[in-house]
C-alpha atoms as a PDB file:
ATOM      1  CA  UNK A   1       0.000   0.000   0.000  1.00  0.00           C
ATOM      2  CA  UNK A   2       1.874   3.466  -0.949  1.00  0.00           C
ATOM      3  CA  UNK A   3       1.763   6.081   1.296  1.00  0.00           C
ATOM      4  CA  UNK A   4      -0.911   8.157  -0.837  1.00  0.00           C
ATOM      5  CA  UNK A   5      -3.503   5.448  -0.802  1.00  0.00           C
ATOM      6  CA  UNK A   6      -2.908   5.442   3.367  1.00  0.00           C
ATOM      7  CA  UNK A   7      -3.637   9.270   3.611  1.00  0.00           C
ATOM      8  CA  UNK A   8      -7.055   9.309   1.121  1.00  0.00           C
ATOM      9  CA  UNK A   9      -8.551   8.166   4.174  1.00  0.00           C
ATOM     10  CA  UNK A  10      -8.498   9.840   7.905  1.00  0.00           C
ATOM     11  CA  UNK A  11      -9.724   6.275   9.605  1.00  0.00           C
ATOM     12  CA  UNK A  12      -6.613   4.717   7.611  1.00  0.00           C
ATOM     13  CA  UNK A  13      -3.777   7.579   8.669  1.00  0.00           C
ATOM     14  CA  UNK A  14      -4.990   7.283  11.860  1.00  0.00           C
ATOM     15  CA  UNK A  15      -5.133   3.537  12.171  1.00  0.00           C
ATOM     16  CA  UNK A  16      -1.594   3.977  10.622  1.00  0.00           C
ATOM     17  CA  UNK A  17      -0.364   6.674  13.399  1.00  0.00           C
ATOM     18  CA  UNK A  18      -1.799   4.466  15.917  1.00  0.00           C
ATOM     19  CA  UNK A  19       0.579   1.818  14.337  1.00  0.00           C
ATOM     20  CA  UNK A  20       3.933   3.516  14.606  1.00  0.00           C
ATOM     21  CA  UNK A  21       3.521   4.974  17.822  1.00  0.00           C
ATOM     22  CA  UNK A  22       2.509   1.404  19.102  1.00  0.00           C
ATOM     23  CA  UNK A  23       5.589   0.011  18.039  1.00  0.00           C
ATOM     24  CA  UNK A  24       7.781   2.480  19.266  1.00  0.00           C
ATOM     25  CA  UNK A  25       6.418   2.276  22.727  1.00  0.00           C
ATOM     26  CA  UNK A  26       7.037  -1.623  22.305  1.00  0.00           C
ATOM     27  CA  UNK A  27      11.001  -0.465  21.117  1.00  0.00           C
ATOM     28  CA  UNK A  28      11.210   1.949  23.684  1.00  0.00           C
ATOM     29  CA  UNK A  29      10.343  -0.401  26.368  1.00  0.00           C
ATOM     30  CA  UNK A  30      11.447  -3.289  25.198  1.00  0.00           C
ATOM     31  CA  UNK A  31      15.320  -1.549  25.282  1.00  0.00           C
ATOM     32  CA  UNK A  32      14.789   0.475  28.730  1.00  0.00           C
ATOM     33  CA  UNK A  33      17.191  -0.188  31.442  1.00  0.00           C
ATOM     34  CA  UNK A  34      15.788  -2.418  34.157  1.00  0.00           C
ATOM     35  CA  UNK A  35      14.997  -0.813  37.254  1.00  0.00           C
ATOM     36  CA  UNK A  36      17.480  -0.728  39.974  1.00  0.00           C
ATOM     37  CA  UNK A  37      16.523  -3.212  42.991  1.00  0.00           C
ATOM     38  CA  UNK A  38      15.460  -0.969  45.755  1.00  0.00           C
ATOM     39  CA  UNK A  39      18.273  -1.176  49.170  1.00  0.00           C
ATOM     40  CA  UNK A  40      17.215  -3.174  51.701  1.00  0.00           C
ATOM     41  CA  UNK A  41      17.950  -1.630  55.023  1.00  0.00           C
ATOM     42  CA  UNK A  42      18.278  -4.436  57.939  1.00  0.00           C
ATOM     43  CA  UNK A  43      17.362  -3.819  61.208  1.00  0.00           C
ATOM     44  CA  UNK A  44      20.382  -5.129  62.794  1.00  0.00           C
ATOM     45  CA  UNK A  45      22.623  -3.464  60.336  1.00  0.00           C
ATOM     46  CA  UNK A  46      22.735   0.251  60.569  1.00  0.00           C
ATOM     47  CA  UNK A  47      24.599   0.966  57.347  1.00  0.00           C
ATOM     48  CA  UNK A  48      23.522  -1.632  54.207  1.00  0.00           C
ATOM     49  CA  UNK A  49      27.226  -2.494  52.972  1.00  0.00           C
ATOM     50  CA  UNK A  50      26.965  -2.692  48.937  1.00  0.00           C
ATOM     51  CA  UNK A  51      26.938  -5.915  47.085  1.00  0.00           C
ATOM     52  CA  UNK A  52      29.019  -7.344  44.419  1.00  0.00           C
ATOM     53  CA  UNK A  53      27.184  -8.872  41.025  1.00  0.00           C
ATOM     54  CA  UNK A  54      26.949 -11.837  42.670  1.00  0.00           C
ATOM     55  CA  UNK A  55      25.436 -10.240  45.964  1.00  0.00           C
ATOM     56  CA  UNK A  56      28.065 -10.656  48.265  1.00  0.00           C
ATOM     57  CA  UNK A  57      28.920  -8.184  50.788  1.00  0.00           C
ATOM     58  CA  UNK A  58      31.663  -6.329  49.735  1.00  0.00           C
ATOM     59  CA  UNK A  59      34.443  -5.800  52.422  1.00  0.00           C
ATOM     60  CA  UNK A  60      36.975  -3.239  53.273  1.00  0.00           C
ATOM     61  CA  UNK A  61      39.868  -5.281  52.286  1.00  0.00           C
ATOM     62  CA  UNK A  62      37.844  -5.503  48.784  1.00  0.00           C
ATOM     63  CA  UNK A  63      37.388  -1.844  48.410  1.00  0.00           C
ATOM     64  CA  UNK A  64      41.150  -1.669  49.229  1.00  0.00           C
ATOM     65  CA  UNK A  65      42.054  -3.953  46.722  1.00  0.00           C
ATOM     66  CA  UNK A  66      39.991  -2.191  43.946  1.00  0.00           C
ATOM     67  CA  UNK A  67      41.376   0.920  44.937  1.00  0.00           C
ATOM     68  CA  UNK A  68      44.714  -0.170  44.688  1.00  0.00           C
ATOM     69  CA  UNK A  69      44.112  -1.561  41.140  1.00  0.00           C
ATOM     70  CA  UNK A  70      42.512   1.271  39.895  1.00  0.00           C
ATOM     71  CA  UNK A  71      45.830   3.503  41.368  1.00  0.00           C
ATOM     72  CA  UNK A  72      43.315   5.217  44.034  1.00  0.00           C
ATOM     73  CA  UNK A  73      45.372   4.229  46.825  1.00  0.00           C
END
């Protein structure tokens, strides 16, 4: 269907409209970053230590290692 035969009609560009913005909502979310997981503050813990990808505590001697391979320290 060329694109004059689409806009003869109003019901047909808008059924077309509705089209492309439909499928760029579905691109748009489809390639949005997933949401961050929210920090979970424990009761016992005062300060929520941060995790490494595999969600393990990180620990001060980690952080010093990191720094030290990065040349922070």
């Amino acid at each position: 269907m060329g694109m004059s035969k689409i806009f003869r009609s109003r019901w047909s560009a808008l059924i077309w409209a509705g089209g492309v913005i439909w499928t760029a909502y579905d691109v748009a979310e489809a390639t949005a970053p997933p949401a961050p997981p929210a920090a979970k503050a424990d009761a016992h813990q005062p300060e929520a230590r941060p995790t490494d990808a595999t969600g393990t505590a990180v620990s001060d001697q980690d952080m010093k290692v990191l720094a030290k391979f990065v040349g922070g320290g």
